[in-house]
N, C-alpha and C. Protein backbone atom coordinates (compact mmCIF):
# COMPACT_ATOMS: atom_id res chain seq x y z
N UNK A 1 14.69 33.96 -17.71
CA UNK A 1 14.30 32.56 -17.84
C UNK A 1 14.31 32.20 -19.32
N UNK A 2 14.65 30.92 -19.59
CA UNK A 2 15.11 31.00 -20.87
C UNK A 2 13.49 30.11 -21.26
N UNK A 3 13.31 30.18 -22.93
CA UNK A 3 12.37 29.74 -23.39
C UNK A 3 11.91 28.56 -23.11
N UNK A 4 12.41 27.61 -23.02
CA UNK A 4 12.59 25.79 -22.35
C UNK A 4 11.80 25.95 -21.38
N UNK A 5 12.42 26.69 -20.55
CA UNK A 5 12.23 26.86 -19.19
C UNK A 5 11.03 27.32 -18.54
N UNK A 6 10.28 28.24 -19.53
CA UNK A 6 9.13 28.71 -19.58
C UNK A 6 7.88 27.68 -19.48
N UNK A 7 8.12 27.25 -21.19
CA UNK A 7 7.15 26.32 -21.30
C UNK A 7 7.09 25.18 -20.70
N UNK A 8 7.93 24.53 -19.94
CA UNK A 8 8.09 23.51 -18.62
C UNK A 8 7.25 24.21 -17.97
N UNK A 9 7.86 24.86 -17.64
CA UNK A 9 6.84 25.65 -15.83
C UNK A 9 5.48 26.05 -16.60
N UNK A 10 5.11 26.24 -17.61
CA UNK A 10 3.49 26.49 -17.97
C UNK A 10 3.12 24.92 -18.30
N UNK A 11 3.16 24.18 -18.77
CA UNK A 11 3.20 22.63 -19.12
C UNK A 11 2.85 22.22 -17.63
N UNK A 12 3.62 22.04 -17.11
CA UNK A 12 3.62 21.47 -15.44
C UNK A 12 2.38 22.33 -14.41
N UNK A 13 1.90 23.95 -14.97
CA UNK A 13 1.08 24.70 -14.44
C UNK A 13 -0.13 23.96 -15.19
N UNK A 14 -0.42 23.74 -16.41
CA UNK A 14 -1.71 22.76 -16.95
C UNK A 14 -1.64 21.59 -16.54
N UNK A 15 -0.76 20.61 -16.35
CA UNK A 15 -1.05 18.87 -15.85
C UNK A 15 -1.23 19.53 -14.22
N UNK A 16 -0.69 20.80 -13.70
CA UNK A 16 -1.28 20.42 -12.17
C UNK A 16 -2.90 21.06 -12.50
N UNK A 17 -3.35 21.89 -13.16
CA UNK A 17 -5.26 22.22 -13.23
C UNK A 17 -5.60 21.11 -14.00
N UNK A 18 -5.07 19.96 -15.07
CA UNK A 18 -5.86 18.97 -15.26
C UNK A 18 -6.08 17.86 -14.37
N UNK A 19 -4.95 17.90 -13.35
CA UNK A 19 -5.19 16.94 -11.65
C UNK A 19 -5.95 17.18 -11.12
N UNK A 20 -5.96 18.82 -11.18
CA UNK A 20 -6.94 19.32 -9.89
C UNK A 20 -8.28 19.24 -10.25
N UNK A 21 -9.04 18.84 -11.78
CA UNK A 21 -10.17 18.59 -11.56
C UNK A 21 -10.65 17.48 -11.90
N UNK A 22 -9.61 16.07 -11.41
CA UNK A 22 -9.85 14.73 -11.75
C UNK A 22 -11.07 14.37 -10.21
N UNK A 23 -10.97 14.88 -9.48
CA UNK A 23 -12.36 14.75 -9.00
C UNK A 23 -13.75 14.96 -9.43
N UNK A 24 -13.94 15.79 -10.27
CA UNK A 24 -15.01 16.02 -10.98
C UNK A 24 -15.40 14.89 -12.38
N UNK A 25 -14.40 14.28 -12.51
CA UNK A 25 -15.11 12.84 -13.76
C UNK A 25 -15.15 12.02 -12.74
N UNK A 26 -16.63 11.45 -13.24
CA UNK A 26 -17.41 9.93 -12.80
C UNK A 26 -16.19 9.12 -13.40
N UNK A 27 -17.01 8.13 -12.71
CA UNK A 27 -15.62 6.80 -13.02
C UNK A 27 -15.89 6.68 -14.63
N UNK A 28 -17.26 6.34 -15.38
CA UNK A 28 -17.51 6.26 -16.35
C UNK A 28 -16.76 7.57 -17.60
N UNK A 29 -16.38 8.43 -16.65
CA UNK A 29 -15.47 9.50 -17.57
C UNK A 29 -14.10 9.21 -17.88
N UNK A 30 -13.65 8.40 -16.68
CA UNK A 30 -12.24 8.02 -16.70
C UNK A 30 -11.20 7.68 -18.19
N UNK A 31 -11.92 7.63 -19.27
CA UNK A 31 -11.41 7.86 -20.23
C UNK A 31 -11.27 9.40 -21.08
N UNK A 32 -12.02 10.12 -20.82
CA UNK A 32 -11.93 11.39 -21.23
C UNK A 32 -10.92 12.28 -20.09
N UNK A 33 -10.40 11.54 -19.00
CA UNK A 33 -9.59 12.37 -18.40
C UNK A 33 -8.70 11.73 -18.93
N UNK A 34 -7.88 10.79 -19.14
CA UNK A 34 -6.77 10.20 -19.60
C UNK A 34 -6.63 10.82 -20.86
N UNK A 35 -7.26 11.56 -21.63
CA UNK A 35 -6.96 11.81 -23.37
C UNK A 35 -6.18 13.69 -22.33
N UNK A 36 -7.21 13.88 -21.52
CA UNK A 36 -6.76 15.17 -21.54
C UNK A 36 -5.27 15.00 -20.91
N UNK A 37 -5.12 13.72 -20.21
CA UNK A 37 -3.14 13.82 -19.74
C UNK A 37 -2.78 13.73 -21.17
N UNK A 38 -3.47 12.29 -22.27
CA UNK A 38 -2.33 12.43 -23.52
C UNK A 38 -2.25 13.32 -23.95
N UNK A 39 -3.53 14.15 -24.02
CA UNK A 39 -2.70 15.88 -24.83
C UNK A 39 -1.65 16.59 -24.47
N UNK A 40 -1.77 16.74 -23.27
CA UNK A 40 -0.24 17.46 -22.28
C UNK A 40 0.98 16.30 -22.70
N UNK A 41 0.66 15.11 -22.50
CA UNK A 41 2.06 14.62 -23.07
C UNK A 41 2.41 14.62 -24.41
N UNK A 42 1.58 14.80 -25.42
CA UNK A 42 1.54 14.78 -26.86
C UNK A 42 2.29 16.19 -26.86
N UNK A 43 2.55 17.18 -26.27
CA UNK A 43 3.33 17.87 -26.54
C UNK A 43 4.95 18.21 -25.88
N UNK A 44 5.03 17.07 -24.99
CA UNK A 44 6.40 17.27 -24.79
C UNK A 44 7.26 16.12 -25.94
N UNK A 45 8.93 16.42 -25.83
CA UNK A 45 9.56 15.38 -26.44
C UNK A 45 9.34 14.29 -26.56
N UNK A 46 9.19 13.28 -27.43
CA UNK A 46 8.92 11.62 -27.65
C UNK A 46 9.99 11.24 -25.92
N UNK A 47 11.33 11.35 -26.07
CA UNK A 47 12.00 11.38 -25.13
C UNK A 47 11.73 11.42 -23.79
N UNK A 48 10.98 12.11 -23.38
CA UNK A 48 10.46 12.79 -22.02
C UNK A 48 10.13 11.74 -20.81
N UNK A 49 11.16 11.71 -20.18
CA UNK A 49 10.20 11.05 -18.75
C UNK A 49 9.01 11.15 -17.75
N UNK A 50 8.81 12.69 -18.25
CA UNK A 50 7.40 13.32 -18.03
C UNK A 50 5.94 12.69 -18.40
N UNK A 51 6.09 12.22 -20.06
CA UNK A 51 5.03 12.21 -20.42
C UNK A 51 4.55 10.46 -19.79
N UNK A 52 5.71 9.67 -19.57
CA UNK A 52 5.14 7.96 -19.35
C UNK A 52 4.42 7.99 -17.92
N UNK A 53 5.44 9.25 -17.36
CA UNK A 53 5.32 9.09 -15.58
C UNK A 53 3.81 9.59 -15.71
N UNK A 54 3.01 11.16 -16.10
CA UNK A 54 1.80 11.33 -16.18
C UNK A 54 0.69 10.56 -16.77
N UNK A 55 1.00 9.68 -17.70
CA UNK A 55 -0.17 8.97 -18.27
C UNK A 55 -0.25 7.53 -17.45
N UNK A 56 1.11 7.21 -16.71
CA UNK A 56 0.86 6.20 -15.71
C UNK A 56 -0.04 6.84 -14.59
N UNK A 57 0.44 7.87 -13.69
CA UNK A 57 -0.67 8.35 -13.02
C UNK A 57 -2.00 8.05 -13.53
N UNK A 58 -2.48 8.69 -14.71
CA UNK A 58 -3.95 8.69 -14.86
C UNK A 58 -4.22 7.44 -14.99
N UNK A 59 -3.40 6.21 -15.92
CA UNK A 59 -4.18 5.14 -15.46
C UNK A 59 -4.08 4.01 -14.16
N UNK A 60 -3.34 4.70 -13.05
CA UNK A 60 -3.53 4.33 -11.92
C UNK A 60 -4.21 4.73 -11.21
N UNK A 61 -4.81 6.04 -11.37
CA UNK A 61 -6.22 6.75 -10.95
C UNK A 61 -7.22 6.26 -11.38
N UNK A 62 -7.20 6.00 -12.48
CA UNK A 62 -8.50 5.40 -12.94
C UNK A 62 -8.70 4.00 -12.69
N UNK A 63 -7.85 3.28 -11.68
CA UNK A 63 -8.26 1.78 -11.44
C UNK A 63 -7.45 0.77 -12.00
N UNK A 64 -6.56 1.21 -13.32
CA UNK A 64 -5.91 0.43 -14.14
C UNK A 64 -4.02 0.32 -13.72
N UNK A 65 -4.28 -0.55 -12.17
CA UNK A 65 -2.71 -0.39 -11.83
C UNK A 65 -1.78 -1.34 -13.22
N UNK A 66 -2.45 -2.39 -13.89
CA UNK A 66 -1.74 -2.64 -14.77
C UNK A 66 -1.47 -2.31 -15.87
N UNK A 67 -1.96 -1.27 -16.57
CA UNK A 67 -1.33 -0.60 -17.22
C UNK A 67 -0.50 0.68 -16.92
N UNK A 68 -0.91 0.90 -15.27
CA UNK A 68 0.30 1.74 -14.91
C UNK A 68 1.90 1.41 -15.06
N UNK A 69 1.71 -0.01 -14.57
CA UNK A 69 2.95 -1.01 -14.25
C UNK A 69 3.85 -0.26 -15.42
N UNK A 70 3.88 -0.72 -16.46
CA UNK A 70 5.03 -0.55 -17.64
C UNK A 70 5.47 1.21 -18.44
N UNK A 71 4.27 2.05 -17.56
CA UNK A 71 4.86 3.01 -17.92
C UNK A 71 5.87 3.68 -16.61
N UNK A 72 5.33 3.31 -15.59
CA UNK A 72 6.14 4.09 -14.26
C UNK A 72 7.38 3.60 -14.72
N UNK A 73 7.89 2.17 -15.17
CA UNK A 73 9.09 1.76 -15.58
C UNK A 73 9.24 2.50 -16.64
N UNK A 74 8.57 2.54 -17.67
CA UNK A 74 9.35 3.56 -18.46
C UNK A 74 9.77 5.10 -18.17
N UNK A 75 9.10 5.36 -17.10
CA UNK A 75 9.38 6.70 -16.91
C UNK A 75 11.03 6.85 -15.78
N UNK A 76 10.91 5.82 -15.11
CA UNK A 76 11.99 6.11 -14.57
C UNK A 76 13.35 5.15 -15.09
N UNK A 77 12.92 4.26 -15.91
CA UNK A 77 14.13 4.19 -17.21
C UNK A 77 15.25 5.06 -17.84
N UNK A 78 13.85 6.21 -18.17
CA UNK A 78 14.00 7.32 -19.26
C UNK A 78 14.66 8.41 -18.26
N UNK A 79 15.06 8.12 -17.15
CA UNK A 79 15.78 9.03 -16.20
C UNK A 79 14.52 10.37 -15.57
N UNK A 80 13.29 9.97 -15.08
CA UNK A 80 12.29 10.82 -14.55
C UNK A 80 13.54 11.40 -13.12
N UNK A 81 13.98 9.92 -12.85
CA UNK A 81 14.65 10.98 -11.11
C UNK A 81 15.79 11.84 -10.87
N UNK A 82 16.13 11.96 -12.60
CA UNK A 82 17.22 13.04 -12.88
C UNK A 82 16.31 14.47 -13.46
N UNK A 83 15.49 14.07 -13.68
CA UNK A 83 14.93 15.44 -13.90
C UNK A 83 13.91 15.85 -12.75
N UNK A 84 13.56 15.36 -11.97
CA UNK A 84 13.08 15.43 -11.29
C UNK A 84 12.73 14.58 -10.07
N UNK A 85 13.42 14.75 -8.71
CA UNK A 85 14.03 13.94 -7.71
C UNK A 85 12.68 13.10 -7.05
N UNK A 86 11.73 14.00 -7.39
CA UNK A 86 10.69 14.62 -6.35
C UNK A 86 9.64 13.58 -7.21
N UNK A 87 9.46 13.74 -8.58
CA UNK A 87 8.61 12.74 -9.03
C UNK A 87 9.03 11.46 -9.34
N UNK A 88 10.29 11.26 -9.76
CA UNK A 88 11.22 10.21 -9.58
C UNK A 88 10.75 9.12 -7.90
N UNK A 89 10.96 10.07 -6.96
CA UNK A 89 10.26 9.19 -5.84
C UNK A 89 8.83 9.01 -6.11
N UNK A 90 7.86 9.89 -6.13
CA UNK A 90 6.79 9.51 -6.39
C UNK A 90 6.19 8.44 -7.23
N UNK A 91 7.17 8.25 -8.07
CA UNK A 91 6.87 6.77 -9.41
C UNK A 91 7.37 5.92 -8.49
N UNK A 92 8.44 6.06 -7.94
CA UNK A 92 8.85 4.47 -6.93
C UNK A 92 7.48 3.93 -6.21
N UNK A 93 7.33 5.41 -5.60
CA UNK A 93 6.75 4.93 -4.28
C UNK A 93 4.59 4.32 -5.28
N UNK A 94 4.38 5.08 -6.11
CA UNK A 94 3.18 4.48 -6.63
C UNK A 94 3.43 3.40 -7.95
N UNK A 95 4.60 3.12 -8.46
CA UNK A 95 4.53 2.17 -8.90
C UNK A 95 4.79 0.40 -7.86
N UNK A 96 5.41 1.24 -6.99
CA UNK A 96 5.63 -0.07 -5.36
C UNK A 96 3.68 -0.65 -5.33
N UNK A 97 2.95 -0.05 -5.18
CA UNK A 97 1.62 0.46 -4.83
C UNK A 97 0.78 -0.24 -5.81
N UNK A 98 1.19 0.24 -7.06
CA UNK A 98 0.55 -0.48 -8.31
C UNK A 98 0.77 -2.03 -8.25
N UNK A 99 2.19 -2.70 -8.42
CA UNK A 99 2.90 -3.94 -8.31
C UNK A 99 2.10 -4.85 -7.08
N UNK A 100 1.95 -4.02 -5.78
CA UNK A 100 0.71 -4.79 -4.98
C UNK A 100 -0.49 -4.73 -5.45
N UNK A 101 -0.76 -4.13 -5.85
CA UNK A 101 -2.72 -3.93 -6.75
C UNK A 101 -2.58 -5.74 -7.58
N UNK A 102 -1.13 -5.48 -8.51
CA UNK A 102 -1.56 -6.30 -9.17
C UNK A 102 -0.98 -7.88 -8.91
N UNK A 103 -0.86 -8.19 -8.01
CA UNK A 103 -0.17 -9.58 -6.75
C UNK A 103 1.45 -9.92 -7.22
N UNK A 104 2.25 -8.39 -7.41
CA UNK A 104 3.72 -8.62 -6.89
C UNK A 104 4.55 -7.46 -6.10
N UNK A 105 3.82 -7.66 -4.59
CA UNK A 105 4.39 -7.30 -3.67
C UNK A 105 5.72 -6.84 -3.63
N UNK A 106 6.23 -8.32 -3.61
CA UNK A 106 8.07 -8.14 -3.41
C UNK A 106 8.87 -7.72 -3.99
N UNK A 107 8.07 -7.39 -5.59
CA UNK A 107 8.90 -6.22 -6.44
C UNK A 107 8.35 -4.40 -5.50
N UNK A 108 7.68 -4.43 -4.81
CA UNK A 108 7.67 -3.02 -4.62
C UNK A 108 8.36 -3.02 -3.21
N UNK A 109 8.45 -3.90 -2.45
CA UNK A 109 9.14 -4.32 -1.40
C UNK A 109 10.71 -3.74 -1.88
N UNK A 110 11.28 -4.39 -3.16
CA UNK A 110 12.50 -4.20 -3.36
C UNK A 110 12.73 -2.62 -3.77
N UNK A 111 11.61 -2.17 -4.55
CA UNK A 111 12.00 -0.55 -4.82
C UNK A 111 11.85 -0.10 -3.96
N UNK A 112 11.08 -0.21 -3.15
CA UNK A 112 11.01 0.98 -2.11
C UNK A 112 11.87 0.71 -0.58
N UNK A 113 12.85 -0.25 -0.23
CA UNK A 113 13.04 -0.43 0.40
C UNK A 113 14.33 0.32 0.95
N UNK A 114 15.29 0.59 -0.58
CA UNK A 114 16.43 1.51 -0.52
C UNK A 114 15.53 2.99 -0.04
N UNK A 115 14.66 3.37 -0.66
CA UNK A 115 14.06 5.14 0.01
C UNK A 115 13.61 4.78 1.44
N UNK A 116 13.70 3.95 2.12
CA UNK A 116 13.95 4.62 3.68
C UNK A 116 15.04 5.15 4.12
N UNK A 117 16.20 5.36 3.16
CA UNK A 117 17.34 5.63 4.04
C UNK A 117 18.16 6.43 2.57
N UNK A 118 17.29 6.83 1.39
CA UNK A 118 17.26 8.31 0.62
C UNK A 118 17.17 9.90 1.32
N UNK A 119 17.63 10.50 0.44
CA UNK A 119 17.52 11.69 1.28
C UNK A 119 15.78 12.25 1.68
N UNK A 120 16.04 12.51 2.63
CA UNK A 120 14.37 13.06 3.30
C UNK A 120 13.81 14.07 2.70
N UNK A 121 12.60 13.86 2.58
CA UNK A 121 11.44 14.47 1.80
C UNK A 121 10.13 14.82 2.54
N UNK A 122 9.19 15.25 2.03
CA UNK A 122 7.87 15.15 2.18
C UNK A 122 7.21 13.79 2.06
N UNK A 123 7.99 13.15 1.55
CA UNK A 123 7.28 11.52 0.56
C UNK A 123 7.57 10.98 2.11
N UNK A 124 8.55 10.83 2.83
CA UNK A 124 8.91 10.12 3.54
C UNK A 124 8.10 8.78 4.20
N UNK A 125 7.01 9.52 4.80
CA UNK A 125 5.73 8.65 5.12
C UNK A 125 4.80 7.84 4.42
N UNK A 126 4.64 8.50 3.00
CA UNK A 126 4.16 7.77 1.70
C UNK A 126 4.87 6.22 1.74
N UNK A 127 6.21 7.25 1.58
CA UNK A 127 6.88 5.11 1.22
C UNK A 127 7.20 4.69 2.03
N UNK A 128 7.01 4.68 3.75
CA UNK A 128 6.92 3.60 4.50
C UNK A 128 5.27 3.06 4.58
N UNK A 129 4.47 4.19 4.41
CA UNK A 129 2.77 3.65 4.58
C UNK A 129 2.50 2.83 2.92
N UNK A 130 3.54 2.70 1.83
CA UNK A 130 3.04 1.98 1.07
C UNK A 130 4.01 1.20 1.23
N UNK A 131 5.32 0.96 1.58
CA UNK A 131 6.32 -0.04 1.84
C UNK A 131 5.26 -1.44 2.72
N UNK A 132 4.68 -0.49 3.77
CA UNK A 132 4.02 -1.50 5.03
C UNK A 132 2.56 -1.98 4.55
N UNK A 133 2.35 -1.73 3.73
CA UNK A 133 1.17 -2.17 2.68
C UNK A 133 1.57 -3.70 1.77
N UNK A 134 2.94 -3.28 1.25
CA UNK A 134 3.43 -4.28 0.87
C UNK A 134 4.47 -5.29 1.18
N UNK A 135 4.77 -4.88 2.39
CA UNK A 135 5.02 -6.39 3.25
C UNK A 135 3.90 -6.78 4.32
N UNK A 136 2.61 -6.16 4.39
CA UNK A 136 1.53 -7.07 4.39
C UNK A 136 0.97 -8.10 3.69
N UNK A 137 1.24 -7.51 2.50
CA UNK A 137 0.68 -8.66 1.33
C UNK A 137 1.62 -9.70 1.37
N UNK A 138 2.59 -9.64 2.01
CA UNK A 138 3.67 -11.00 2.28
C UNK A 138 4.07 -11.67 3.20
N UNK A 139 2.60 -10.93 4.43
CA UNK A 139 2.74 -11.60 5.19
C UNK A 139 4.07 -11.15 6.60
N UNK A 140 4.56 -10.13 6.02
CA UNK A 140 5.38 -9.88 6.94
C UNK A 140 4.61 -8.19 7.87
N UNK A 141 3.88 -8.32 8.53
CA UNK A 141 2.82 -7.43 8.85
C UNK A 141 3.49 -7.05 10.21
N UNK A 142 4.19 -7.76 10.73
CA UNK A 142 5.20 -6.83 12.31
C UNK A 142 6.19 -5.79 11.37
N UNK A 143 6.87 -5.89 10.19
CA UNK A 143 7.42 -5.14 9.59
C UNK A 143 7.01 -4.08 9.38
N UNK A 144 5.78 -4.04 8.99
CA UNK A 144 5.08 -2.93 8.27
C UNK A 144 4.50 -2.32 9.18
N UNK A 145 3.59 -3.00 10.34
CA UNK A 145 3.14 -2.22 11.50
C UNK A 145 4.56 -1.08 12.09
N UNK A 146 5.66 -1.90 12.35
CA UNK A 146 6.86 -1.08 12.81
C UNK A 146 7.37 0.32 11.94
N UNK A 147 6.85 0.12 10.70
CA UNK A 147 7.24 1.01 9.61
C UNK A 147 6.44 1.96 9.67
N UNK A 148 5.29 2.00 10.21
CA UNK A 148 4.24 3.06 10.38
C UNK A 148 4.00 3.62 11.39
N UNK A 149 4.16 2.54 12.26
CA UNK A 149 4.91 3.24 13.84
C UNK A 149 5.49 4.40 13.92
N UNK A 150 6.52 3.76 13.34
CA UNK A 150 8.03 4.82 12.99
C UNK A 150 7.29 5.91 12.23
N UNK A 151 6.82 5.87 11.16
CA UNK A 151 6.37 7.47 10.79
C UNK A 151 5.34 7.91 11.41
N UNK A 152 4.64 7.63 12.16
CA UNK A 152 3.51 8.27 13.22
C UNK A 152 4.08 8.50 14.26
N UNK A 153 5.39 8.46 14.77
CA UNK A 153 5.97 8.83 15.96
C UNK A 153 6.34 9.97 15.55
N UNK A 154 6.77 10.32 14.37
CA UNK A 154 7.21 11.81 14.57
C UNK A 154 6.43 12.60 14.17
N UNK A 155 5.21 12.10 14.43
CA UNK A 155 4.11 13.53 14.51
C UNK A 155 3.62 13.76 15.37
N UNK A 156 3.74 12.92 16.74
CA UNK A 156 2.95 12.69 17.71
C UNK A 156 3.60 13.77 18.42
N UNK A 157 2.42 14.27 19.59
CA UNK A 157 3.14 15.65 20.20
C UNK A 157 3.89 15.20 21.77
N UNK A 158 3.85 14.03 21.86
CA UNK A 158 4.14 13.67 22.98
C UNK A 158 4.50 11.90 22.42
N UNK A 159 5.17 11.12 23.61
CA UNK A 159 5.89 9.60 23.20
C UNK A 159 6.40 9.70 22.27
N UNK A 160 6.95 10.02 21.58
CA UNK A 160 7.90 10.32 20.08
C UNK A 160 9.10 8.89 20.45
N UNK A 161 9.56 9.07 21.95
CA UNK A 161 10.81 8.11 21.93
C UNK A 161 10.47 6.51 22.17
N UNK A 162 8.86 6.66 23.23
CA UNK A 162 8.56 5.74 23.17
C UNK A 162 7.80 5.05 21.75
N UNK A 163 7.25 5.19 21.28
CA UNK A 163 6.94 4.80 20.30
C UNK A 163 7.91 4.36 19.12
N UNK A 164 8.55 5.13 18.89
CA UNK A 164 9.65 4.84 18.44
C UNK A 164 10.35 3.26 18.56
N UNK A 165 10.61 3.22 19.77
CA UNK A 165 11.50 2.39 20.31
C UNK A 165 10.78 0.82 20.32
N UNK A 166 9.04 1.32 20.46
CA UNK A 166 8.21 -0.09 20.23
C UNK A 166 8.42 -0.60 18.95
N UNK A 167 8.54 0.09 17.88
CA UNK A 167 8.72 0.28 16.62
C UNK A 167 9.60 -0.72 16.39
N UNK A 168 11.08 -0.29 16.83
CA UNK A 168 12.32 -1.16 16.81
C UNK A 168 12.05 -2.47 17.16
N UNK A 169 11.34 -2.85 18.05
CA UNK A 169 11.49 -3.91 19.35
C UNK A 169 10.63 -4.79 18.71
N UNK A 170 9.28 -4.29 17.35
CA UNK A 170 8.68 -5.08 16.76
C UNK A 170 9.21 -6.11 15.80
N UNK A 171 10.38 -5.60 15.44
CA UNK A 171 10.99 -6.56 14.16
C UNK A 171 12.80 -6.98 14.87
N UNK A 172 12.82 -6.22 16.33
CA UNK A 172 13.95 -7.12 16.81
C UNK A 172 13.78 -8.21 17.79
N UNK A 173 12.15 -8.11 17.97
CA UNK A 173 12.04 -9.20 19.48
C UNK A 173 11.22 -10.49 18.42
N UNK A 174 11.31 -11.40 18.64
CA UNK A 174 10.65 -12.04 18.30
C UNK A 174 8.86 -11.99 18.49
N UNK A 175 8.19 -12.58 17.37
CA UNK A 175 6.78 -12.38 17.76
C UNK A 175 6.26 -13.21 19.27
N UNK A 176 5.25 -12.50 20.00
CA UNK A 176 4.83 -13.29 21.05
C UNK A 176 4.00 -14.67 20.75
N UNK A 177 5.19 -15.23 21.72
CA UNK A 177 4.50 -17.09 21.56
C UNK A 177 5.50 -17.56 20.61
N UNK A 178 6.36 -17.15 19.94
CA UNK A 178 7.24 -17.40 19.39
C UNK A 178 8.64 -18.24 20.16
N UNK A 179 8.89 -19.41 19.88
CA UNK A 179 9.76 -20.28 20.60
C UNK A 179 9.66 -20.84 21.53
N UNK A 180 7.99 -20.52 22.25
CA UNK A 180 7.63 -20.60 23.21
C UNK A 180 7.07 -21.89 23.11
N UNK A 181 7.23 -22.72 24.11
CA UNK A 181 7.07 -24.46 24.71
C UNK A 181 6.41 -25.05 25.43
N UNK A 182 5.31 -25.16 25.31
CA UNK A 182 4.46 -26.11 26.47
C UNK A 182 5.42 -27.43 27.22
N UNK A 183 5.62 -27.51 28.09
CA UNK A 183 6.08 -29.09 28.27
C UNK A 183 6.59 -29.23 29.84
């Protein structure tokens, strides 16, 4: 393993034990956990898509989706989903998330709308359960119900096809009472 390569995988082994004990600061700490992400990013390259994507995390953990906003963009600017596919989605799918926090939906509507039909992941369910979050906020809530449908059908141990298929029928049938005429 070459030297680079090392200190990545130890770098990435400290930001995952400084995650793992962001449960332990009070909200009132929430600034002393954010210095401990800038230290981990204070030592990678100025360059790094690493360091915007982690310090957006912390201040989207800590409540502050708008100052998440402009770093998740910088991080996946700076090419985060070439170095990494896996957090690359993860900035889509929580900067989609952030953009509703802060009342623009239809920009996370638009990022996340191409990763339903990206290559499959673990995330998969993430970005339809935050996709359908944010075409609630627009009002388009048969969309999003159908979108969650769809990923709760394939966990279910049984109706998988039916469910499924209600799924479809939510955003191809018209809503009930819809066109419908007294007279």
């Amino acid at each position: 393993m070459c030297e680079g390569a090392q200190m990545d995988d130890d770098w990435e082994k400290r930001v995952t034990a400084a995650w793992d004990t962001f449960d332990a600061y009070a909200e009132e700490d929430a600034p002393a956990f954010r210095a401990v992400i800038d230290r981990l990013v204070a030592e990678l390259p100025g360059d790094s898509p690493l360091g915007p994507f982690e310090q957006a995390c912390a201040w989207d953990s800590t409540g502050h989706s708008d100052r998440a906003v402009p770093l998740y963009r910088e991080a996946l600017e700076r090419g985060l989903s070439e170095v990494s596919g896996y957090k690359g989605r993860r900035a889509k799918i929580q900067l989609s998330s952030s953009l509703r926090n802060i009342g623009r939906p239809e920009e996370g509507v638009a990022l996340l709308t191409p990763e339903l039909t990206a290559r499959s992941d673990e995330l998969d369910d993430a970005v339809r359960a935050t996709l359908a979050l944010c075409l609630s906020s627009l009002d388009r809530d048969r969309e999003g119900l159908a979108l969650v449908l769809e990923a709760l059908a394939a966990h279910l141990p049984r109706y998988q096809r039916s469910m499924a298929r209600y799924a479809r029928a939510l955003v191809d049938a018209p809503p009930a009472g819809a066109g419908h005429t007294d007279g």
